[in-house]
PDB file of N, CA and C in Angstrom:
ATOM      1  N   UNK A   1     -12.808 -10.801  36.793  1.00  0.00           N
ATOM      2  CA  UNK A   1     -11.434 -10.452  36.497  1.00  0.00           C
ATOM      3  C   UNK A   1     -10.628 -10.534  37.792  1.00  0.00           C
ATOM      4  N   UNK A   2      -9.377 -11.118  37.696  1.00  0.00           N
ATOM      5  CA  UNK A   2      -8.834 -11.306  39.320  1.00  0.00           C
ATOM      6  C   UNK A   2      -7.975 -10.415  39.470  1.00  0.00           C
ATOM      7  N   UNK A   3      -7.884 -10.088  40.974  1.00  0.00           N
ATOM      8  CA  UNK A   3      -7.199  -8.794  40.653  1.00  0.00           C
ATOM      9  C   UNK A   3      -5.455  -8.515  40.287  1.00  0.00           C
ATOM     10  N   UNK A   4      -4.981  -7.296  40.008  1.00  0.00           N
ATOM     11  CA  UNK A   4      -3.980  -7.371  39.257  1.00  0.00           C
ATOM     12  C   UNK A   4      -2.705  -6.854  40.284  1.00  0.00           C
ATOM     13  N   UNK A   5      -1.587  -6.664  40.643  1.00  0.00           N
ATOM     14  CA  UNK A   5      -0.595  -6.401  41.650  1.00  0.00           C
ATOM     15  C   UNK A   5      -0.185  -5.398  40.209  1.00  0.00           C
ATOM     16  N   UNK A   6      -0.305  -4.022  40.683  1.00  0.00           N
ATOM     17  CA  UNK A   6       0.207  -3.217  39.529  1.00  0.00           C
ATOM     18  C   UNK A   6       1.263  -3.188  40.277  1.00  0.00           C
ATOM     19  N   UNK A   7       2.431  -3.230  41.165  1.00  0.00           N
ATOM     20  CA  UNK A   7       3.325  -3.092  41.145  1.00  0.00           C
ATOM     21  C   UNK A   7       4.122  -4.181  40.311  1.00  0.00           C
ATOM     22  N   UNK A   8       3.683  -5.317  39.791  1.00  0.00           N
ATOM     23  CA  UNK A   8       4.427  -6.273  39.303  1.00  0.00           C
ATOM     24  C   UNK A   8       4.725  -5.843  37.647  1.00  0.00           C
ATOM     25  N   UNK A   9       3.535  -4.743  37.170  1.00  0.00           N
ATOM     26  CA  UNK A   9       4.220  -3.912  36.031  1.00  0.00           C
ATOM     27  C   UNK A   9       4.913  -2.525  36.018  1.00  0.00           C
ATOM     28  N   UNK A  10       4.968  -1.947  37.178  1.00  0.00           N
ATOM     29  CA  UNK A  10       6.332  -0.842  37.405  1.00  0.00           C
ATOM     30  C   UNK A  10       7.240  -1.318  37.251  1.00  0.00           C
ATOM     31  N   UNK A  11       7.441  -2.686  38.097  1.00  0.00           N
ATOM     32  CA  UNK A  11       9.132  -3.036  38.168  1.00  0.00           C
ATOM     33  C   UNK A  11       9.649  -3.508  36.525  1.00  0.00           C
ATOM     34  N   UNK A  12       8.397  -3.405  35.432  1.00  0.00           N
ATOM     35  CA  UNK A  12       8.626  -3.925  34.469  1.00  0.00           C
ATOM     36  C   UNK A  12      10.032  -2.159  33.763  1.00  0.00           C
ATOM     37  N   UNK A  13       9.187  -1.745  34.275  1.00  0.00           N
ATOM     38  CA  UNK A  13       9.909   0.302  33.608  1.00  0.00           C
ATOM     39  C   UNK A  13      11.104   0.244  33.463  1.00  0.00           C
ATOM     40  N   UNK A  14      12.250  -0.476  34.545  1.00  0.00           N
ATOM     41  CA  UNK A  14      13.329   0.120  34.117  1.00  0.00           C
ATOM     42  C   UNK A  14      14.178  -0.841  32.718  1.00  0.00           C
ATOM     43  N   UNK A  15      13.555  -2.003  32.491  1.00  0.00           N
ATOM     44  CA  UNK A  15      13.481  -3.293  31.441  1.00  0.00           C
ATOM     45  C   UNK A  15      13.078  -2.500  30.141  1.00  0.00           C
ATOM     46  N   UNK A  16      12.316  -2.414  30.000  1.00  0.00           N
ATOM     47  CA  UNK A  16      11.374  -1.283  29.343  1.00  0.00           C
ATOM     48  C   UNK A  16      12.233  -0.626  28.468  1.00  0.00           C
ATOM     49  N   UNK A  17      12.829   0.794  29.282  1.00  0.00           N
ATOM     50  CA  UNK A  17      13.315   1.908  29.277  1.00  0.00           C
ATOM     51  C   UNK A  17      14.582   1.296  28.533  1.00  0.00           C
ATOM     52  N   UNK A  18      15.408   0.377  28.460  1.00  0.00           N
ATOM     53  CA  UNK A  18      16.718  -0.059  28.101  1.00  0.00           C
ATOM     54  C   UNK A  18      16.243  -1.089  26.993  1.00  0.00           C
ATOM     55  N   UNK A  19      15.030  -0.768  26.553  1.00  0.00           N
ATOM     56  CA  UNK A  19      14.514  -2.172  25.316  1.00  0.00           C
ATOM     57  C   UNK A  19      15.426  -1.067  24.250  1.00  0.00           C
ATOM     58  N   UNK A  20      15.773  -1.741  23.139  1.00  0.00           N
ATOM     59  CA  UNK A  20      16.071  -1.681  21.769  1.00  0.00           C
ATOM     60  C   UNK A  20      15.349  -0.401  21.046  1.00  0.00           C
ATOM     61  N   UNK A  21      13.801  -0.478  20.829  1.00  0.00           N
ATOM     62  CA  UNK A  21      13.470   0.162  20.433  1.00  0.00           C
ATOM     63  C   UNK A  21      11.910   0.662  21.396  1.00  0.00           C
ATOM     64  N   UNK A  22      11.547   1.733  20.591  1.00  0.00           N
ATOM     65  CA  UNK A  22      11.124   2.843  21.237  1.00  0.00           C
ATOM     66  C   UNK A  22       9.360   1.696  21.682  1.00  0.00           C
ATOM     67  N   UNK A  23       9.230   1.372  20.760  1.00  0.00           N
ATOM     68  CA  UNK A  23       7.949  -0.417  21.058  1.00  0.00           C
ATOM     69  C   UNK A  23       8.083  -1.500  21.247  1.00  0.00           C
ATOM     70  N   UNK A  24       7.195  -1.354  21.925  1.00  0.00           N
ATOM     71  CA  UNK A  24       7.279  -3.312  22.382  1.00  0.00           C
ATOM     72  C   UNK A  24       5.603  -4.152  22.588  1.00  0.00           C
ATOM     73  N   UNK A  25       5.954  -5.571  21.830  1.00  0.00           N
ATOM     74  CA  UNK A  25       4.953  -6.174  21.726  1.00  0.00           C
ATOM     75  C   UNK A  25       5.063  -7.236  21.979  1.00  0.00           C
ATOM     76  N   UNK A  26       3.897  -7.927  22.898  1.00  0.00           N
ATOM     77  CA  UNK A  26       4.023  -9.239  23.867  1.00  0.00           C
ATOM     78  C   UNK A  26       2.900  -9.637  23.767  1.00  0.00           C
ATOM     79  N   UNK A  27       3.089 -10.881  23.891  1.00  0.00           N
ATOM     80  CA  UNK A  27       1.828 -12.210  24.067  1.00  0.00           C
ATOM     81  C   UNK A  27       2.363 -14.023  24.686  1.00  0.00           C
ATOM     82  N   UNK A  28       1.681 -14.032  25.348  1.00  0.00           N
ATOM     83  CA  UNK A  28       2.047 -15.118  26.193  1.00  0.00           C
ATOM     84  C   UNK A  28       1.097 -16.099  26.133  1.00  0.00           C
ATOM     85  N   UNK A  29       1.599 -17.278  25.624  1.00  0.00           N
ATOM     86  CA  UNK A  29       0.811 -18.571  25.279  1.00  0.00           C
ATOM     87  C   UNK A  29       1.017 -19.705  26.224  1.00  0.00           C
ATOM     88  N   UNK A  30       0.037 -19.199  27.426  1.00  0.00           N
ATOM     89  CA  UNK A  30      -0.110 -20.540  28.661  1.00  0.00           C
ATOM     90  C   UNK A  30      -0.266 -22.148  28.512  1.00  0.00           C
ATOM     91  N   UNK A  31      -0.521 -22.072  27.521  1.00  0.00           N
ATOM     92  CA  UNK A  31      -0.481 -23.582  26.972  1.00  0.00           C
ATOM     93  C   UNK A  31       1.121 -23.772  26.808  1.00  0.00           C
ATOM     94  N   UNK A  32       1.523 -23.149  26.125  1.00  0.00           N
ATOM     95  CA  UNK A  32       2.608 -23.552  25.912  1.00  0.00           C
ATOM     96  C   UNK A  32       3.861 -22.624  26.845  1.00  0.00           C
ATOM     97  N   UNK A  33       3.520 -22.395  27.640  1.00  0.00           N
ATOM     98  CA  UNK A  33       4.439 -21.358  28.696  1.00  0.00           C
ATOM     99  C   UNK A  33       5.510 -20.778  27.893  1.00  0.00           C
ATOM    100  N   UNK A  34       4.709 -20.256  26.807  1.00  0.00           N
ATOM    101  CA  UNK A  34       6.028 -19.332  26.297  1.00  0.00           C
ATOM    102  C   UNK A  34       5.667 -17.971  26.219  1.00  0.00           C
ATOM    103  N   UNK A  35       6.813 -16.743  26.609  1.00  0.00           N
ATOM    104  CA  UNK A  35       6.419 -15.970  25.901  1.00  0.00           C
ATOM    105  C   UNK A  35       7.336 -14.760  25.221  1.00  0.00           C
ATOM    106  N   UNK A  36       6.203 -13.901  24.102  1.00  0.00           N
ATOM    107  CA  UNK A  36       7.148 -13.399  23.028  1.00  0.00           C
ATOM    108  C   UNK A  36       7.013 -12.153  22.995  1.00  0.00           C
ATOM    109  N   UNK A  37       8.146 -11.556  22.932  1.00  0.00           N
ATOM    110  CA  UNK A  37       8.475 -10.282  23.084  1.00  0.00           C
ATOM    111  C   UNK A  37       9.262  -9.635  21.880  1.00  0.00           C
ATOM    112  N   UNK A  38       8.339  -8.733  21.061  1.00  0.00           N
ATOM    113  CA  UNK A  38       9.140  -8.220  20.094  1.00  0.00           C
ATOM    114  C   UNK A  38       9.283  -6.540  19.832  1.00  0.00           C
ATOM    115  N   UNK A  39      10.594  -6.111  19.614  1.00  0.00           N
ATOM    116  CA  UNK A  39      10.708  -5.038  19.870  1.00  0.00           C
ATOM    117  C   UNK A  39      10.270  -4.134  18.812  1.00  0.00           C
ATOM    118  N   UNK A  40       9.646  -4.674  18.073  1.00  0.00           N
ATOM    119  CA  UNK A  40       9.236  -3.977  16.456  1.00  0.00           C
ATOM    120  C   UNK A  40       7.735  -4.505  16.381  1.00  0.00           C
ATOM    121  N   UNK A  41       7.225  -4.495  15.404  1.00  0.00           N
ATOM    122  CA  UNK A  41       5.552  -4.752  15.065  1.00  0.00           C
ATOM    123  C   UNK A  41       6.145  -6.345  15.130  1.00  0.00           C
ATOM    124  N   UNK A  42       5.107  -7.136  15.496  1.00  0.00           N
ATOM    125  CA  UNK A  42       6.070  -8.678  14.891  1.00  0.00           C
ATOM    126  C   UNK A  42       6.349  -9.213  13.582  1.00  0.00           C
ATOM    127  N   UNK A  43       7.483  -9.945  13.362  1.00  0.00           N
ATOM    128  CA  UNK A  43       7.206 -10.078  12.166  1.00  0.00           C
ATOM    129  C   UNK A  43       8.502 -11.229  12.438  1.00  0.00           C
ATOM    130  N   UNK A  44       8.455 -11.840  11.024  1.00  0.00           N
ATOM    131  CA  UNK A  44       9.321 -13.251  10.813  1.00  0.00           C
ATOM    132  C   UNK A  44      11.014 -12.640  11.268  1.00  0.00           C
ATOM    133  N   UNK A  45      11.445 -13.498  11.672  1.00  0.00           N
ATOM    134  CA  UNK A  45      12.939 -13.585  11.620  1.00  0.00           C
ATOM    135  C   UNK A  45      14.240 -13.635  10.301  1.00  0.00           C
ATOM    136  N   UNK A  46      14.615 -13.500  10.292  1.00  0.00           N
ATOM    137  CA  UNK A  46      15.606 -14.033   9.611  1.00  0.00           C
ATOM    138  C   UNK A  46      16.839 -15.394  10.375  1.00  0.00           C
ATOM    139  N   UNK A  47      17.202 -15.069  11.300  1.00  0.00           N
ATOM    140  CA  UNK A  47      18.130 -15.995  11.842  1.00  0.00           C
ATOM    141  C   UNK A  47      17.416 -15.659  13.448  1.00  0.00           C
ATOM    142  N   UNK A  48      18.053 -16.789  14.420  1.00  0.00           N
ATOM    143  CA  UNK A  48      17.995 -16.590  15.273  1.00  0.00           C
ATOM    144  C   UNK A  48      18.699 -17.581  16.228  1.00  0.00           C
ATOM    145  N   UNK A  49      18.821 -17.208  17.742  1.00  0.00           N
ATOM    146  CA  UNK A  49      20.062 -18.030  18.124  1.00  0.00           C
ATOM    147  C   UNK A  49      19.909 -18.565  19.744  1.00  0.00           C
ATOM    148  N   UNK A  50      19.429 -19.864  20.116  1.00  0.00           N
ATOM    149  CA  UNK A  50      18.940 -20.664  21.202  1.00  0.00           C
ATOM    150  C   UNK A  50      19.652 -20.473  22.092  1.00  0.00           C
ATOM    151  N   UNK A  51      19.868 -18.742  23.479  1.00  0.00           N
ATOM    152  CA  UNK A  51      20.976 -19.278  24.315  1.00  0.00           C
ATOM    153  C   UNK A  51      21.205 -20.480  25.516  1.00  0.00           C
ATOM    154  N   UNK A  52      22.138 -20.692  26.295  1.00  0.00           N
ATOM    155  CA  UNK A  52      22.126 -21.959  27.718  1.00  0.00           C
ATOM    156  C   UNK A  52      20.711 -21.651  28.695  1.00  0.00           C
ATOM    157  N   UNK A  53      20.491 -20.455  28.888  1.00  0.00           N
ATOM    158  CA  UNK A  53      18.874 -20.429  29.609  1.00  0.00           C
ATOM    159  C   UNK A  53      17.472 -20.449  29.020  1.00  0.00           C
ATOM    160  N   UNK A  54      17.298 -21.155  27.824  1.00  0.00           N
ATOM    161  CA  UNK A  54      15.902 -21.447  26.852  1.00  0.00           C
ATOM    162  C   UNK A  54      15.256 -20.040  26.548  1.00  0.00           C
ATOM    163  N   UNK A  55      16.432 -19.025  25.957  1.00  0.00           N
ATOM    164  CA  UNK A  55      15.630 -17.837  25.497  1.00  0.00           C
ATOM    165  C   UNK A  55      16.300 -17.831  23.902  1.00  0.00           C
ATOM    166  N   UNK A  56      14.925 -17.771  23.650  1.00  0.00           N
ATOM    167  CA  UNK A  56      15.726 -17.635  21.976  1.00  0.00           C
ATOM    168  C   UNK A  56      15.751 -15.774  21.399  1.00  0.00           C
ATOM    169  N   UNK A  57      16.582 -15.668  20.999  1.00  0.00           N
ATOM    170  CA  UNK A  57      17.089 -14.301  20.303  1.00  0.00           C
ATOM    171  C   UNK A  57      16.501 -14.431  18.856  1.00  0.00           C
ATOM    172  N   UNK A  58      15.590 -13.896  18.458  1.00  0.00           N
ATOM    173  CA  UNK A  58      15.374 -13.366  16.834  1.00  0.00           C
ATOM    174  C   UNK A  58      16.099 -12.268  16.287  1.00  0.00           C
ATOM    175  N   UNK A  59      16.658 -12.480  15.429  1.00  0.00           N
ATOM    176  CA  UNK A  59      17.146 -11.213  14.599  1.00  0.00           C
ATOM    177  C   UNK A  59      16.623 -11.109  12.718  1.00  0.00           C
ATOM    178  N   UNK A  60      16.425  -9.785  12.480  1.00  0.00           N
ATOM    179  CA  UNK A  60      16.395  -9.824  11.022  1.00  0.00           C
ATOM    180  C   UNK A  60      17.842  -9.294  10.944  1.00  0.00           C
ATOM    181  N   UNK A  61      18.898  -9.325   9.841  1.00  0.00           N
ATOM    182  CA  UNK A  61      19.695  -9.224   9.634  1.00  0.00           C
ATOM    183  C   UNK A  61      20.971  -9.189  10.906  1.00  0.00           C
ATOM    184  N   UNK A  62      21.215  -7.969  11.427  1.00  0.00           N
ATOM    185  CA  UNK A  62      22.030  -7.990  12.103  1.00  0.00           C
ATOM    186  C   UNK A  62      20.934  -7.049  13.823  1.00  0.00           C
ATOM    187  N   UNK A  63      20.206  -6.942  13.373  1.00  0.00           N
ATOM    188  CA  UNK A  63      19.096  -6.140  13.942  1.00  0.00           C
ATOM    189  C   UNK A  63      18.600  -7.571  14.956  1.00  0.00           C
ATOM    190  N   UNK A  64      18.256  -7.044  16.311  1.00  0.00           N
ATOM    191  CA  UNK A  64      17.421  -7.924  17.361  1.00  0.00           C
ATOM    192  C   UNK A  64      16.251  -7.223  17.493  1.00  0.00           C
ATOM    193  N   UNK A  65      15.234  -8.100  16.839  1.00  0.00           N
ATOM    194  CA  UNK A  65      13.725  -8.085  17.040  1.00  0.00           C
ATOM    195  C   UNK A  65      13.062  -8.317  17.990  1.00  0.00           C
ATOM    196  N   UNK A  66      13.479  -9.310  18.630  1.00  0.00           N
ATOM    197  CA  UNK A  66      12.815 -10.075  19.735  1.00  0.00           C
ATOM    198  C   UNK A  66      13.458 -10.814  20.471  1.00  0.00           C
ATOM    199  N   UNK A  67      12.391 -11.280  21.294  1.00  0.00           N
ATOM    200  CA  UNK A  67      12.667 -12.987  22.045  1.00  0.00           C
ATOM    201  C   UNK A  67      11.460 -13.886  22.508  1.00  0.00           C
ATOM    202  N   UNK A  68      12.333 -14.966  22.758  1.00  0.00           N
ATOM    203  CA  UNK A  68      11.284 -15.421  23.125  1.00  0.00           C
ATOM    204  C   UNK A  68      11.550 -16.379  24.394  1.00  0.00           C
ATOM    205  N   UNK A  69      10.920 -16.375  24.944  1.00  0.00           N
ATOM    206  CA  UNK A  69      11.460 -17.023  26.684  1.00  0.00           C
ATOM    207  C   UNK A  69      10.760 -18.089  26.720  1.00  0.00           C
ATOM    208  N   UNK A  70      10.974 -19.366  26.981  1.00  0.00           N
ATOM    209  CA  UNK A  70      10.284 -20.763  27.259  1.00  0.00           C
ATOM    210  C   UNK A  70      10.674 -20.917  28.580  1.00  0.00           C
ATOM    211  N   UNK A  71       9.614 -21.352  28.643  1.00  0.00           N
ATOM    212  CA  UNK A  71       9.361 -21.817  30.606  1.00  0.00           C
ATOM    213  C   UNK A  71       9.274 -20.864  31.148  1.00  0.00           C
ATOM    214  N   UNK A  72       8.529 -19.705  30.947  1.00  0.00           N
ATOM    215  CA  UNK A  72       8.220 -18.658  31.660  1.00  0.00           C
ATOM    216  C   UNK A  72       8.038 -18.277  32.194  1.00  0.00           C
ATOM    217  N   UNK A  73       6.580 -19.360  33.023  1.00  0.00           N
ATOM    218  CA  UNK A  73       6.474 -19.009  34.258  1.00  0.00           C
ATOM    219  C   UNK A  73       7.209 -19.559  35.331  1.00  0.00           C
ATOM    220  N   UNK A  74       8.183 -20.348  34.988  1.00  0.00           N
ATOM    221  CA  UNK A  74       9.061 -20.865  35.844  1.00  0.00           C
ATOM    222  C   UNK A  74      10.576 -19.900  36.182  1.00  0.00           C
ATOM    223  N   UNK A  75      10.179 -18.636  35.649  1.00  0.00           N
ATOM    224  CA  UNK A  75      11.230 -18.143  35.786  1.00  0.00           C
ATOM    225  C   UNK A  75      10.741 -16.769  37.118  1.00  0.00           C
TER     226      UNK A  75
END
């Protein structure tokens, strides 16, 4: 296991702390350098909306579920 820089998940806290809702659920697919962040259990979208920096916004109704960030590690 290589080792881990836990400070690189503190600085995650104050991101965190200002999420939507009280959970959050992530998985990151290195193949495809994306990754997804949803603020509820995951689940399908209803609409969703591609902004100018390759992060897409999921929403069910008027509600934001998630996102999802492409090119990830390039960020």
């Amino acid at each position: 296991m290589p080792p881990y820089d836990l400070n690189h998940y503190l600085a995650l806290i104050p991101a965190l702390r200002q999420s939507p809702a009280a959970n959050l659920w992530s998985s990151y697919d290195e193949q495809g350098d994306v990754l997804y962040i949803s603020f509820d259990q995951p689940r399908p979208a209803t609409d969703s909306e591609l902004t100018d920096d390759d992060v897409i916004l999921r929403y069910d109704g008027d509600d934001l579920i998630g996102i999802t960030i492409l090119h990830a590690s390039k960020r």
